[in-house]
Every structure is written in C-alpha cells, then in structure tokens.
Protein backbone atom coordinates (compact mmCIF):
# COMPACT_ATOMS: atom_id res chain seq x y z
CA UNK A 1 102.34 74.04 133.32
CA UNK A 2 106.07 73.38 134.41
CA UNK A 3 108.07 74.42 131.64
CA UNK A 4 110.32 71.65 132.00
CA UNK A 5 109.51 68.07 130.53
CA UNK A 6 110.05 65.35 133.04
CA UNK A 7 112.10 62.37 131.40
CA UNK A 8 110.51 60.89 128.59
CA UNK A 9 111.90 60.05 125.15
CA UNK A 10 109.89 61.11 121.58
CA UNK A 11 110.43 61.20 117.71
CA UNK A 12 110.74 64.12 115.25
CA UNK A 13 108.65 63.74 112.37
CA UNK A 14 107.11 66.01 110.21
CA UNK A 15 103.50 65.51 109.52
CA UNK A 16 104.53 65.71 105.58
CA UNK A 17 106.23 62.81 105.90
CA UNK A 18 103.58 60.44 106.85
CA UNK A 19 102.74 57.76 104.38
CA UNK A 20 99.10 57.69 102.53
CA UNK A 21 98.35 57.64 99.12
CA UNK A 22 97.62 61.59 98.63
CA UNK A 23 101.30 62.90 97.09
CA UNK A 24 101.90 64.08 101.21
CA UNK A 25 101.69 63.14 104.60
CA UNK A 26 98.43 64.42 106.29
CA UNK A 27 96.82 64.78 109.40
CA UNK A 28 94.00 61.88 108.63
CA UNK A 29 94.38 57.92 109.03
CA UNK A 30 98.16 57.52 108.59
CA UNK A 31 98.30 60.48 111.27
CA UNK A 32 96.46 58.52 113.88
CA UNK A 33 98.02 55.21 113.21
CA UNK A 34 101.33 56.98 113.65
CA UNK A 35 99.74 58.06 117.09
CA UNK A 36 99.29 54.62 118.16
CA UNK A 37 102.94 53.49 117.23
CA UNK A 38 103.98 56.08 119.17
CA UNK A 39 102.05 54.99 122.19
CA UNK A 40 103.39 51.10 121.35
CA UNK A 41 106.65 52.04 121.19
CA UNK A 42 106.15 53.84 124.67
CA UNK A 43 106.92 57.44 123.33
CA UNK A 44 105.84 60.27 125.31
CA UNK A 45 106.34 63.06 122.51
CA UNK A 46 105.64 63.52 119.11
CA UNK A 47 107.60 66.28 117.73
CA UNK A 48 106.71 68.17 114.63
CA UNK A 49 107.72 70.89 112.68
CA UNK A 50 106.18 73.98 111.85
CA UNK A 51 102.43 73.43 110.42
CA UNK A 52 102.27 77.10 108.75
CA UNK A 53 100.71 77.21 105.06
CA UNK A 54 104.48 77.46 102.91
CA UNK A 55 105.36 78.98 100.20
CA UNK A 56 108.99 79.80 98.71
CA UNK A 57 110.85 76.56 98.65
CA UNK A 58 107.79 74.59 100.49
CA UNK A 59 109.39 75.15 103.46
CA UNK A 60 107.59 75.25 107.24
CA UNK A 61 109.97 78.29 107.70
CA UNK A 62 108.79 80.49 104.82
CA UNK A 63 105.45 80.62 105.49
CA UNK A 64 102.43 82.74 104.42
CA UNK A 65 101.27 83.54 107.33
CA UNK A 66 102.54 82.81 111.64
CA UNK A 67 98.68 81.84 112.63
CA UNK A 68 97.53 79.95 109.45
CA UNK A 69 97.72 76.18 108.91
CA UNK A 70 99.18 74.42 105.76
CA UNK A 71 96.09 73.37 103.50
CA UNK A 72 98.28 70.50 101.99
CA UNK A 73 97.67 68.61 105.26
CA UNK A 74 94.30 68.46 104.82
CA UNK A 75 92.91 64.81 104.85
CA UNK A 76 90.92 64.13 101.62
CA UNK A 77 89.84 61.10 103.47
CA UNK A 78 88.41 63.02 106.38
CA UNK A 79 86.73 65.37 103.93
CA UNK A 80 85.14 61.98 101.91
CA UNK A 81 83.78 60.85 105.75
CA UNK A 82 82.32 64.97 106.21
CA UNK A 83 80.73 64.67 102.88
CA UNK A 84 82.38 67.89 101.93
CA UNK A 85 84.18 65.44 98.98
CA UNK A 86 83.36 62.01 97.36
CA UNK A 87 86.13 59.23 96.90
CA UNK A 88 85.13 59.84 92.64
CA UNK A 89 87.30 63.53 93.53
CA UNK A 90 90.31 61.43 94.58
CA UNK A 91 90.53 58.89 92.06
CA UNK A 92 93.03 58.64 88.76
CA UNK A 93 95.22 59.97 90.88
CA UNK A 94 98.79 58.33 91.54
CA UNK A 95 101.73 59.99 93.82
CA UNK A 96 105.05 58.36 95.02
CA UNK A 97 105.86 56.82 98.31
CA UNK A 98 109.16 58.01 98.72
CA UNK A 99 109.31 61.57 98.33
CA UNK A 100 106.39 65.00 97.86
CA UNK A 101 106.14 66.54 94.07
CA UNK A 102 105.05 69.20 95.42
CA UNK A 103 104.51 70.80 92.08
CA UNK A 104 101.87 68.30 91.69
CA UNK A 105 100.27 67.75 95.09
CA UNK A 106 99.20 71.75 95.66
CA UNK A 107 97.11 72.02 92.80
CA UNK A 108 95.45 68.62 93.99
CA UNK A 109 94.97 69.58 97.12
CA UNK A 110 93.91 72.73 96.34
CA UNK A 111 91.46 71.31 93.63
CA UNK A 112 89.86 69.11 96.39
CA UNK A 113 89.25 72.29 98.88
CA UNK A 114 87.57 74.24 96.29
CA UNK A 115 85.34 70.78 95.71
CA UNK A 116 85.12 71.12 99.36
CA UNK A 117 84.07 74.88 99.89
CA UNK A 118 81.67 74.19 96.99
CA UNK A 119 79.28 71.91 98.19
CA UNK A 120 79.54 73.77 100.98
CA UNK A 121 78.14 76.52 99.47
CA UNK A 122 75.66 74.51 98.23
CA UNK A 123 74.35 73.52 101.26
CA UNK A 124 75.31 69.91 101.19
CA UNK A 125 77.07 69.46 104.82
CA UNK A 126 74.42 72.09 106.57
CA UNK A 127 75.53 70.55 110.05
CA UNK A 128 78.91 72.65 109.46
CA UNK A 129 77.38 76.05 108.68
CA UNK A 130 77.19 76.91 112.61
CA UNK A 131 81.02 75.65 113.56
CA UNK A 132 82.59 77.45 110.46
CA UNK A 133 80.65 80.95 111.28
CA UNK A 134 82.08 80.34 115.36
CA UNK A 135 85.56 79.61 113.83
CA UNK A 136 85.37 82.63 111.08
CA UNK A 137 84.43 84.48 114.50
CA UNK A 138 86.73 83.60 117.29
CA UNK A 139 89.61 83.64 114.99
CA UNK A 140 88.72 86.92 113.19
CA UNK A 141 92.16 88.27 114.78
CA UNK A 142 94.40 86.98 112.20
CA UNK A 143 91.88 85.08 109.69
CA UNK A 144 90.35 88.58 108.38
CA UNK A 145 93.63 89.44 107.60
CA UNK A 146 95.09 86.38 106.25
CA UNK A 147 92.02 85.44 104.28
CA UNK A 148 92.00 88.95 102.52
CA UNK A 149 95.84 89.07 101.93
CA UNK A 150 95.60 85.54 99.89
CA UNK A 151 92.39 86.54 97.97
CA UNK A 152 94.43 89.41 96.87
CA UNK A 153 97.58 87.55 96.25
CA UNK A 154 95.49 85.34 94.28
CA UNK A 155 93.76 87.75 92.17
CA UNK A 156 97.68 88.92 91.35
CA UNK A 157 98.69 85.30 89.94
CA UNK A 158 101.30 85.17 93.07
CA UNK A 159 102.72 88.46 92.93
CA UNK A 160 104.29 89.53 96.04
CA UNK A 161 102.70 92.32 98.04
CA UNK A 162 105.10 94.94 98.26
CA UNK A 163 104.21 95.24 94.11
CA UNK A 164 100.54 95.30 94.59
CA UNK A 165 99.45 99.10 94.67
CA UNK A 166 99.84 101.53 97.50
CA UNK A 167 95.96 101.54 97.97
CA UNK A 168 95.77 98.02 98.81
CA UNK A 169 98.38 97.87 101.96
CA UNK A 170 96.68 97.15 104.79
CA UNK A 171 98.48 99.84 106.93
CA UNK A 172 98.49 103.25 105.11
CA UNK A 173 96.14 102.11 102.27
CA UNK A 174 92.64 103.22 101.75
CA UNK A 175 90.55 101.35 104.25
CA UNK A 176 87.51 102.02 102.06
CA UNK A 177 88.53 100.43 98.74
CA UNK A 178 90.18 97.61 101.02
CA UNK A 179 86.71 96.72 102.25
CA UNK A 180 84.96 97.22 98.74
CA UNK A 181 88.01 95.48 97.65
CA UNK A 182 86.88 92.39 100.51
CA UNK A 183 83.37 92.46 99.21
CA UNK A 184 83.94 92.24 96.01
CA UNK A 185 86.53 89.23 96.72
CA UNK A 186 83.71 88.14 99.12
CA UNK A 187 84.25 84.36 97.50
CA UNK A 188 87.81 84.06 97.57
CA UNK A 189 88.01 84.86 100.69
CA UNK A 190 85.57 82.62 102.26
CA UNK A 191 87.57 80.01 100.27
CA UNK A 192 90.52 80.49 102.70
CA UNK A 193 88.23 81.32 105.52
CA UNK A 194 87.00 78.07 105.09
CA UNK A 195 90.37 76.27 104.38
CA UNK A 196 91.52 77.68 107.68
CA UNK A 197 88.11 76.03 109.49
CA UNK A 198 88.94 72.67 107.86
CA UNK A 199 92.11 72.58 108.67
CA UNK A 200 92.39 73.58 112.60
CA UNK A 201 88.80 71.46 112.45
CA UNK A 202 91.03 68.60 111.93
CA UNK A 203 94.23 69.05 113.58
CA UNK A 204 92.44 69.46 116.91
CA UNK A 205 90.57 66.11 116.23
CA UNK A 206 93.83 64.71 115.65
CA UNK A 207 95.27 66.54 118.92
CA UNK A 208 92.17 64.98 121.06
CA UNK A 209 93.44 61.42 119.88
CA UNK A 210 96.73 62.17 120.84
CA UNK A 211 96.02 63.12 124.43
CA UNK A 212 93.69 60.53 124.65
CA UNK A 213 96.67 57.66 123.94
CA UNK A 214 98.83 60.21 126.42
CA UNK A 215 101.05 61.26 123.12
CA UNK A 216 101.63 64.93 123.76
CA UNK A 217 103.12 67.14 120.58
CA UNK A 218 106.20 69.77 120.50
CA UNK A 219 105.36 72.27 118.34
CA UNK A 220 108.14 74.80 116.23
CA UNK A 221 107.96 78.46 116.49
CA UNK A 222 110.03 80.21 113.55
CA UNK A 223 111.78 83.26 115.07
CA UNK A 224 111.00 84.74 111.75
CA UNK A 225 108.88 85.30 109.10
CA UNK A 226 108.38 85.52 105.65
CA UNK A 227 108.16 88.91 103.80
CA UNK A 228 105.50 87.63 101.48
CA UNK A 229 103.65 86.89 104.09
CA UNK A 230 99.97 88.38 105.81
CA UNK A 231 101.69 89.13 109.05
CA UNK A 232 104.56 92.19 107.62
CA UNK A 233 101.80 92.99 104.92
CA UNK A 234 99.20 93.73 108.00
CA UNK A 235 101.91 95.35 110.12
CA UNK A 236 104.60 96.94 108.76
CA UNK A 237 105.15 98.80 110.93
CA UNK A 238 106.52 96.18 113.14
CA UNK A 239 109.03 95.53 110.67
CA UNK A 240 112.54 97.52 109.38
CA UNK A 241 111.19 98.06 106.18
CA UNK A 242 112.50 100.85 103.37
CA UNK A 243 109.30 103.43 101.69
CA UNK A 244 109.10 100.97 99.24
CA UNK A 245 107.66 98.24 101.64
CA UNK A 246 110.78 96.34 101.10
CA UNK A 247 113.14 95.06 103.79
CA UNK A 248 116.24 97.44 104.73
CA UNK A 249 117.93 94.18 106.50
CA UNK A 250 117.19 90.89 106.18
CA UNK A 251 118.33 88.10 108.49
CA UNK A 252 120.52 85.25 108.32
CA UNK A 253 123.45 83.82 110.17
CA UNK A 254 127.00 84.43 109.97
CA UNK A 255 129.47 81.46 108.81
CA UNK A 256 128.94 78.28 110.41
CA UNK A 257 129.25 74.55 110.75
CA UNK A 258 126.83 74.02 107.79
CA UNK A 259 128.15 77.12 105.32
CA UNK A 260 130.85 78.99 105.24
CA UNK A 261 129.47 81.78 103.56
CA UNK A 262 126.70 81.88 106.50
CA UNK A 263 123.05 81.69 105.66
CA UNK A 264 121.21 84.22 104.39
CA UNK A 265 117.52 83.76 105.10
CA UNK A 266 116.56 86.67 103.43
CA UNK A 267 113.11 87.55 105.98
CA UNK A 268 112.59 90.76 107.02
CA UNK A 269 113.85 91.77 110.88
CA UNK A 270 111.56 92.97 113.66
CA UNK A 271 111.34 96.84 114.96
CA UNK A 272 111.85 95.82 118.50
CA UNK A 273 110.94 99.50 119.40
CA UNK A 274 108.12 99.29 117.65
CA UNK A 275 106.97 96.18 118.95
CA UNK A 276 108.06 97.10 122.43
CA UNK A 277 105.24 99.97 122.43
CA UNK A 278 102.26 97.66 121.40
CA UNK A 279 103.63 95.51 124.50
CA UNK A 280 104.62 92.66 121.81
CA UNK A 281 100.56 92.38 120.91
CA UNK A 282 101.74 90.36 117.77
CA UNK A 283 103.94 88.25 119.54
CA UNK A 284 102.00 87.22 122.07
CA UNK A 285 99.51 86.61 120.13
CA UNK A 286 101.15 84.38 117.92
CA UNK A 287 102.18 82.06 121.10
CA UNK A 288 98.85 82.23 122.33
CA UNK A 289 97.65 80.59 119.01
CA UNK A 290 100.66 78.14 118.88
CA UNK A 291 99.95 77.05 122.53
CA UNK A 292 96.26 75.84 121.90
CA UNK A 293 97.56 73.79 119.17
CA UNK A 294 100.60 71.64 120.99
CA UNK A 295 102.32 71.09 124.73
CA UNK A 296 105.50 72.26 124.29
CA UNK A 297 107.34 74.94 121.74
CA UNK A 298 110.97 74.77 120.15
CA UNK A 299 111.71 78.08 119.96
CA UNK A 300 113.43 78.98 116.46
CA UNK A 301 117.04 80.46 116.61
CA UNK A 302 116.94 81.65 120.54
CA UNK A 303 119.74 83.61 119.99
CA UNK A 304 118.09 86.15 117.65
CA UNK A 305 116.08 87.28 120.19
CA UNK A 306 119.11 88.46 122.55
CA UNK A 307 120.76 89.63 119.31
CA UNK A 308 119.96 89.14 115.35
CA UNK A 309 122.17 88.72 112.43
CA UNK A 310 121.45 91.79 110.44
CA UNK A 311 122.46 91.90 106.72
CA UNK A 312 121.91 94.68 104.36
CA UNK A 313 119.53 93.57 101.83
CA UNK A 314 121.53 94.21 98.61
CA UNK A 315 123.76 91.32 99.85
CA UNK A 316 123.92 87.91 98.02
CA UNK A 317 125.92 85.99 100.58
CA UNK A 318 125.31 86.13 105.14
CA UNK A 319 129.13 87.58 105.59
CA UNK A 320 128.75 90.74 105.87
CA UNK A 321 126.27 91.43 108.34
CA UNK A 322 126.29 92.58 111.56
CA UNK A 323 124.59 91.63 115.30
CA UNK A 324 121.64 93.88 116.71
CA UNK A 325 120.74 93.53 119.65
CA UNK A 326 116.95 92.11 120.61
CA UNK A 327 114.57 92.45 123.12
CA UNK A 328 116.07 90.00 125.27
CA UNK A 329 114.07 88.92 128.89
CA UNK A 330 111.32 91.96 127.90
CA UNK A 331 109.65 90.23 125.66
CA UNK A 332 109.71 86.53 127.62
CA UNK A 333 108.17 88.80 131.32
CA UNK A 334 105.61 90.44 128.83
CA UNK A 335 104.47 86.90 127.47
CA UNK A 336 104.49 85.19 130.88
CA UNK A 337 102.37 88.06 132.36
CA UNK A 338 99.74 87.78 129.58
CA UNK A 339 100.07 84.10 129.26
CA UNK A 340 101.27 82.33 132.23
CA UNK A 341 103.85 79.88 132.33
CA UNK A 342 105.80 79.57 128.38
CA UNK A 343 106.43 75.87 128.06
CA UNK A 344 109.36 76.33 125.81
CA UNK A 345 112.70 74.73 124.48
CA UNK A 346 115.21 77.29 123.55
CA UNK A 347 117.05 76.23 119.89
CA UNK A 348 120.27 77.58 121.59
CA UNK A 349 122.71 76.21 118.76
CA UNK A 350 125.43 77.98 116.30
CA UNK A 351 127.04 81.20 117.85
CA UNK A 352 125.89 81.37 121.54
CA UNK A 353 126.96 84.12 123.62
CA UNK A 354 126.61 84.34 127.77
CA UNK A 355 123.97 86.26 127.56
CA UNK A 356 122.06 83.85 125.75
CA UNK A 357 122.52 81.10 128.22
CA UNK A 358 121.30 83.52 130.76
CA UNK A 359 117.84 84.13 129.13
CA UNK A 360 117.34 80.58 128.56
CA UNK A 361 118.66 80.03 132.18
CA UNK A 362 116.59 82.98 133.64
CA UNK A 363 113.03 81.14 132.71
CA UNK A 364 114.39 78.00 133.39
CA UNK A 365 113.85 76.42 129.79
CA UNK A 366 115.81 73.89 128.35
CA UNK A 367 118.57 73.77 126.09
CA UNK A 368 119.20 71.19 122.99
CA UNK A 369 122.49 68.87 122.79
CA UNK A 370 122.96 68.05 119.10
CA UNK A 371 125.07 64.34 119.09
CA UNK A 372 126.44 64.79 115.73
CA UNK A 373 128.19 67.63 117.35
CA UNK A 374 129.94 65.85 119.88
CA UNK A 375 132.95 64.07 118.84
CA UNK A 376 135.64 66.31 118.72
CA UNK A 377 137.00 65.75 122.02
CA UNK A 378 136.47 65.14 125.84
CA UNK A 379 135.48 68.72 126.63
CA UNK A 380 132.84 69.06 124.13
CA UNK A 381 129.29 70.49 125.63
CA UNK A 382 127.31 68.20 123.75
CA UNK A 383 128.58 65.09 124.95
CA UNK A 384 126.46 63.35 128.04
CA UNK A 385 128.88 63.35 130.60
CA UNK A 386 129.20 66.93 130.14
CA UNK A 387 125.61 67.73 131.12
CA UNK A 388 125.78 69.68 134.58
CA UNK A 389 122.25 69.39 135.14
CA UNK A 390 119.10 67.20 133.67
CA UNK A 391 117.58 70.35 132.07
CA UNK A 392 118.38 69.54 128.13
CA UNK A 393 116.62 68.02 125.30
CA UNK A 394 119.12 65.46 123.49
CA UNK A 395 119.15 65.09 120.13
CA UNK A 396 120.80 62.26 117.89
CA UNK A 397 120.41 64.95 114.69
CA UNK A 398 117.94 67.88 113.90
CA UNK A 399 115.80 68.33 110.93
CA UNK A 400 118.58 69.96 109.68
CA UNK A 401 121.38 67.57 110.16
CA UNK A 402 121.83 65.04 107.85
CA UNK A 403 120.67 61.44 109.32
CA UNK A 404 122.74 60.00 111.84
CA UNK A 405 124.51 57.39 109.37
CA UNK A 406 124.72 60.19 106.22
CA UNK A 407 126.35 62.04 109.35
CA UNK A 408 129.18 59.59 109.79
CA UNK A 409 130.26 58.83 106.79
CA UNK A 410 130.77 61.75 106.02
CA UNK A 411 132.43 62.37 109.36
CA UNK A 412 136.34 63.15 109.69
CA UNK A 413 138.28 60.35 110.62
CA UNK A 414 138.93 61.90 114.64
CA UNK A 415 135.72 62.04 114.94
CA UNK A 416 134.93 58.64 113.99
CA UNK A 417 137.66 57.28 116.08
CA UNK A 418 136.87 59.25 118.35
CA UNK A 419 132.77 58.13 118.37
CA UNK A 420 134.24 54.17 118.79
CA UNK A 421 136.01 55.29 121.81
CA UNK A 422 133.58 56.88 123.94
CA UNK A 423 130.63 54.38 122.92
CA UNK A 424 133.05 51.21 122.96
CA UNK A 425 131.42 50.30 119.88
CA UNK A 426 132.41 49.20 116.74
CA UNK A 427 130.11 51.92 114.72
CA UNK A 428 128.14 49.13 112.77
CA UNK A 429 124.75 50.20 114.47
CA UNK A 430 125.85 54.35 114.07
CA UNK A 431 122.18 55.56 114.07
CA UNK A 432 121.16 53.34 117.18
CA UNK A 433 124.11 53.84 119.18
CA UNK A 434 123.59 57.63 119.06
CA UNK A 435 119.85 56.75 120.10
CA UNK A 436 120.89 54.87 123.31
CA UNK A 437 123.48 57.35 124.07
CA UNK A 438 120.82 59.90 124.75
CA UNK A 439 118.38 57.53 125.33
CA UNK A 440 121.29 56.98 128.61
CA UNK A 441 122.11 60.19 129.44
CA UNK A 442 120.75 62.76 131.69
CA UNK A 443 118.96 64.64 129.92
CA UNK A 444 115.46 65.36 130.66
CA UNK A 445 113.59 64.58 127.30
CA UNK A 446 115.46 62.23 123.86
CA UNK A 447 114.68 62.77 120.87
CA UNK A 448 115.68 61.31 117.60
CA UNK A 449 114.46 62.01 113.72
CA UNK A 450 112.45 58.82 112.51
CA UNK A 451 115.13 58.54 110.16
CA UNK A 452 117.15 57.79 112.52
CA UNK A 453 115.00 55.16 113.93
CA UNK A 454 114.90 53.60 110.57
CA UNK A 455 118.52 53.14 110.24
CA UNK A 456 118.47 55.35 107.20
CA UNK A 457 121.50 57.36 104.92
CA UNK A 458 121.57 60.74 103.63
CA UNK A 459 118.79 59.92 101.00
CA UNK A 460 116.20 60.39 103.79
CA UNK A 461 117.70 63.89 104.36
CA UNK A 462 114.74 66.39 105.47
CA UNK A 463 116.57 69.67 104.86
CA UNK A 464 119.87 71.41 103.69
CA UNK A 465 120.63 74.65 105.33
CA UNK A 466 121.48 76.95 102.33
CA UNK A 467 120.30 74.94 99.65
CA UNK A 468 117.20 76.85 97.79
CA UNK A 469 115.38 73.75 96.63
CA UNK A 470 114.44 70.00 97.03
CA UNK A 471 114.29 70.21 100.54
CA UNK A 472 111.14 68.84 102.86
CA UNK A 473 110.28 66.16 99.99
CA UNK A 474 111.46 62.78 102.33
CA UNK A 475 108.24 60.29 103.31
CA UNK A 476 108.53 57.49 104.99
CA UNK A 477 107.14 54.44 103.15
CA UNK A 478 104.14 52.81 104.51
CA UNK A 479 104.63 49.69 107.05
CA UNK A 480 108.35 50.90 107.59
CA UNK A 481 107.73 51.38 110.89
CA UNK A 482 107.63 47.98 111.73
CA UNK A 483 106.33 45.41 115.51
CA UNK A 484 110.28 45.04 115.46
CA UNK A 485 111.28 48.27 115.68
CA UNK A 486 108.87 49.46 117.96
CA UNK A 487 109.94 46.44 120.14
CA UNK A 488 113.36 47.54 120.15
CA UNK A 489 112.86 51.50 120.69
CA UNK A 490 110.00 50.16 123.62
CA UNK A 491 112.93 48.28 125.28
CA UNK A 492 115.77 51.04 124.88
CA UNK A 493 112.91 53.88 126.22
CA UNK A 494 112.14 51.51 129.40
CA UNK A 495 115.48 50.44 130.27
CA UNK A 496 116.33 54.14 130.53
CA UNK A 497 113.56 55.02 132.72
CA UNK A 498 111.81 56.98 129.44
CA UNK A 499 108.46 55.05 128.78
CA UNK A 500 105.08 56.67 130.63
CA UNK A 501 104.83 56.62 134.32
CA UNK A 502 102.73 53.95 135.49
CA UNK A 503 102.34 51.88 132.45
C-alpha cells in the first residue's frame, strides 16, 4: 500500500457522536447511514478517533487497553437482530440527542452485554459458539491478557492495579495462583472475552460496508497509554516504572498554544531499551492489530517518538519536565520489515524539531496543516501557499481545536483581519471558507470536523486539552446532516478535483 493518500477530501467524526437513540453513537444503523452520506457527499475518508475501551475521563486516549475495543459502541440493535438481546431489554429507556451521560450510558450498555453473554451461555444463539471460540483463539495474544486484567479489576470495584497484591502482577507474580486465579474468574472473563468478539464482530461488518460504498477509514494510534491499563500491567517491564509498579515519569507536553502551564498527561513513558531488545514485539503488534481494522493511521504526538516530554511524577503542572530522546527511525525499519509498507500520517504539531521532519520525511508520510493556525502572517507553514509539496493532510480544526467558528471569535483581531485578507472574504461563512481553503489547496487529502460542516460554535466542542472532565460528550442530532449540505460539500469536493476517481 502507498503510504501516501492520493487527493481526496473526508470528515472527522467520532463514532460516539453518531445519532441513535442509545445515550451514544454506535457502530449499528446510524453508523451505516452515516456511510452512505459519506459516499453522497462524494467523501473518500471517514476519519475516526481512537475506538479503545476508555476509562479516566471517557476519553479514546486513556484507554484500558491498546488492542481492545470500546464496549459502549456496541449496537443494541445489532444484538436485537443476533438474538443475543430482545427490543423488551432496550425499552423505558430515554437518553439525550445532544450530548453522552456517560454516567448513565455504561451501566446500560454494560447491562445489555451481560443480557447478551447470558443467553449466550444459555445456548440461545448456538450458530455463534464456533466464531466466538476462533476469535477467543486467534486473538489470544492480547485478549488472555486483557480479559483477565478486567475480571480482576472488576473483582476490585475499579481499583487500579498497581494496589492489587504483588501475587497477582502478571510479570513477577505467581503464575500459579494467576491461573487458579483465571479459573476461578472463569465467568468474568468470558464476559469480556465475549464483549471483545461482539464488538470487532461488528466493527468489521461495519468496515465491509464501508469498502463496499468505497468509504475507506483513518484510524488514531495514541503514542501512549494508560497506566491503568492491561498493556503496562502485562509488561512492565517495557515501561519506566518505580518498585512500587508506579510510574517514575510520566508524559506530557511542555507550554503551548492551548496551556501555558503545558499538559500533563500523566501516562507512564516507554523503556525504549527495553523495548529495543524484544525488537518492539509490543509495538508492532499493536499496529498489526490497528491495521486490520482501518486504511490509514494518524499517528499520536510524532514527536514523542524522536524525543518525549518527561516529567517527574510528583509534579502537578507539565513545566518542569525535560526531553528524552526516543527510538527515532529504529522502531519505523523494525515495523516496515515485519509489516510492510506503514500507511501512516505523522501528528507533527506543537514543538517540532528538524529531526522530526526528517523521520516523517525519511518514510515519506505526511504531515498535518492545522488552518486555525494560520493567520498570523504571510510566512506561516500552515497556510496553502506555503505548501512546498502535495504531501500534507489539511485540516480546518482537530478534535482538539475548538470548531472553526468558536475558533474565530475567539480569535485576536490580526488574525481576523488578517483571515479577510487572504480569503477576500467577509468572514460571514468562517467554518466554510476554511473548508474550501483546503478543500483548494495542494494538499493531498482535506479534512474537516463535522462540526465544521455543520456551521457549528464552541458548544459542539469535542475536547479541551487540559481540562479533566466533560470532554467527548458532543452528538450530532439526527437528520442534521441534511440533502443540502451534502449537495454543497459534493460540489466544493468535485470542483477541487476531491470526489472518487471515475464516478
């Protein structure tokens, strides 16, 4: 696969954001018909974020595990039409449109895979029994693992790992009363065994539809991961943890355009070294996985990987850290000899130092252009004419911008001047004028939020770097997406040359 996109145009949407009537976005009916909008408004890509099962803060980045899948995108409605549920589970209840209560939609979706795993046990869907044993099989990698590490995380109420008891870590523990331990939670963690089987049962049904209407899907690779989290509970070694299982460093970024006290992640950092000598098994493993389940790959915070904010763990604020260095181009050579060509995009933004241009330049992947970023003056990177080459994927704003008008009104008054001069425009259409501006330029492959698409303010806000909470709640209300806005993004993608060849 050539790693870089030929010119085509897409939309970044989270699958939590998809209307139904569920509490959450999911990968069933709304999923599909979002699909075919896609296709009528002559989109190419469907970019998503990451589809890991979350946990602090419900966000994609904080996930339990790198491999696992997010049980709240489950489809009830695909488990009424398997017979694993009936429509009497899913009834009484009532969610907003607008936004996920997630405190409300985890213990119903949870509720409805336990219904699910229990008249499975029963024997009522028998036609499954020989698909979930191939899954629980080919997967056994990670799943094992993962199943065991929530089984015990449930039988602690929650409790992080690093508190459970010495005997239960999965590296340096006692391997005998681990697998008593798994027999004995034999139930629990078929539950998440089978959660796991629903869920990539699902998505790749979903994924089949997509190719099938020629939508292809950019997946999102966090750099990181959590510390509550199967993958530094099965290895720790891999990680720069203390004798305590805790982190001695965790990362972050230093002060930037959206904090000036940085952003302190607070995940645990990688033992390159350490990794280095298994020949990055984990990581390659983990792209393996991530490849079977999209085209394409934003690569979280590219720079880390040439060098990592590192701060000490006691620290409440990202200033006073310092940058390691990573495993730079070892790592990518390792990957493309086990796996063949990486079809990547490299999330080169905040603090980016020649050597991380090289890396990205070295494989050839492309960079992003942020438009929010632009208007400062003539010189500035992100602005079109700027582009030396076609190899970039332009964005109007990121999941972590604000929307494209909550953007400029909040936007210093240069910049705004500034924005009417190089666009000629009179900055009543904001959010569409930065759409055709990269919808114009050179750039291989546009992309804008849907919220930008729908003309909407800072209320439709996905995410706020830095902020702990109420982030990854916005939906898009059912029918938004209306014949005249598909119209008008299906004109702007073919007069740019951006719609599917030969259609």
């Amino acid at each position: 696969m050539n790693p870089r996109p030929k010119r085509a145009a897409g939309i970044l949407l989270h699958p939590t954001s998809l209307p139904g009537p569920y509490g959450i976005g999911d990968v069933g009916p709304a999923a599909y018909a979002w699909i075919d909008i896609l296709a009528r408004a002559r989109q190419t890509w469907w970019q998503i974020l990451p589809l890991g099962q979350t946990g602090f803060g419900d966000s994609p980045y904080q996930s339990f595990s790198a491999f696992a899948g997010n049980i709240n995108l489950l489809s009830p409605d695909l488990l009424i039409r398997d017979g694993l549920i009936s429509t009497f589970d899913v009834t009484g209840q009532s969610f907003p449109d607008e936004h996920v209560e997630y405190q409300r939609v985890s213990p119903f979706k949870l509720l409805l895979l336990k219904k699910a795993w229990e008249n499975f046990r029963a024997g009522q869907v028998v036609w499954l029994k020989e698909l979930y044993a191939q899954f629980c099989s080919e997967h056994r990698d990670w799943l094992d693992d993962y199943s065991l590490y929530m089984a015990l995380k449930d039988a602690r109420r929650g409790a992080s790992w690093n508190t459970w008891p010495r005997e239960l870590m999965r590296s340096g523990g006692d391997a005998k009363l681990l697998e008593f331990t798994r027999q004995e939670l034999a139930e629990e963690v078929g539950f998440h065994q089978f959660g796991q089987f629903l869920f990539f049962r699902q998505w790749q049904a979903l994924r089949d539809y997509a190719v099938s209407r020629g939508i292809k899907m950019i997946g999102d690779v966090p750099i990181f991961v959590a510390g509550d989290s199967a993958d530094v509970w099965a290895n720790p070694k891999l990680f720069l943890l203390d004798g305590a299982m805790r982190p001695k460093v965790v990362a972050g970024v230093p002060p930037d355009y959206f904090s000036p006290t940085g952003q302190l992640w607070g995940n645990p950092l990688y033992d390159w070294k350490a990794m280095k000598a298994t020949r990055y098994a984990w990581w390659v493993e983990r792209m393996r996985a991530t490849f079977r389940m999209v085209d394409l790959v934003r690569l979280d915070h590219f720079r880390g990987f040439c060098a990592a904010w590192h701060v000490p763990s006691e620290e409440k604020t990202a200033i006073n850290g310092k940058w390691v260095e990573g495993p730079g181009a070892d790592l990518f050579l390792q990957m493309q000899k086990d796996l063949g060509t990486l079809p990547l995009i490299a999330e080169d933004l905040g603090e980016i130092t020649p050597d991380v241009n090289e890396l990205r330049d070295k494989f050839q992947w492309p960079g992003m252009k942020v438009l929010q970023f632009a208007f400062d003056q003539s010189a500035n990177p992100f602005l079109p004419h700027n582009y030396s080459h076609s190899n970039w994927v332009v964005y109007t704003g990121t999941h972590d911008n604000d929307t494209s008008w909550g953007w400029y009104r909040s936007a210093s008054d240069h910049e705004k001047w500034f924005m009417h001069r190089y666009l000629a425009r009179d900055n009543r259409d904001v959010a569409w004028d930065l759409i055709r501006l990269g919808w114009s330029s050179n750039a291989n492959l546009a992309i804008a939020p849907v919220q930008d698409i729908l003309d909407l303010g800072t209320e439709a806000r996905m995410n706020m770097p830095g902020r702990p909470d109420g982030n990854w709640r916005w939906r898009m209300r059912p029918g938004t997406f209306n014949d005249q806005i598909i119209g008008r993004l299906a004109d702007l993608t073919d007069t740019y040359a951006r719609g599917p060849a030969g259609k």
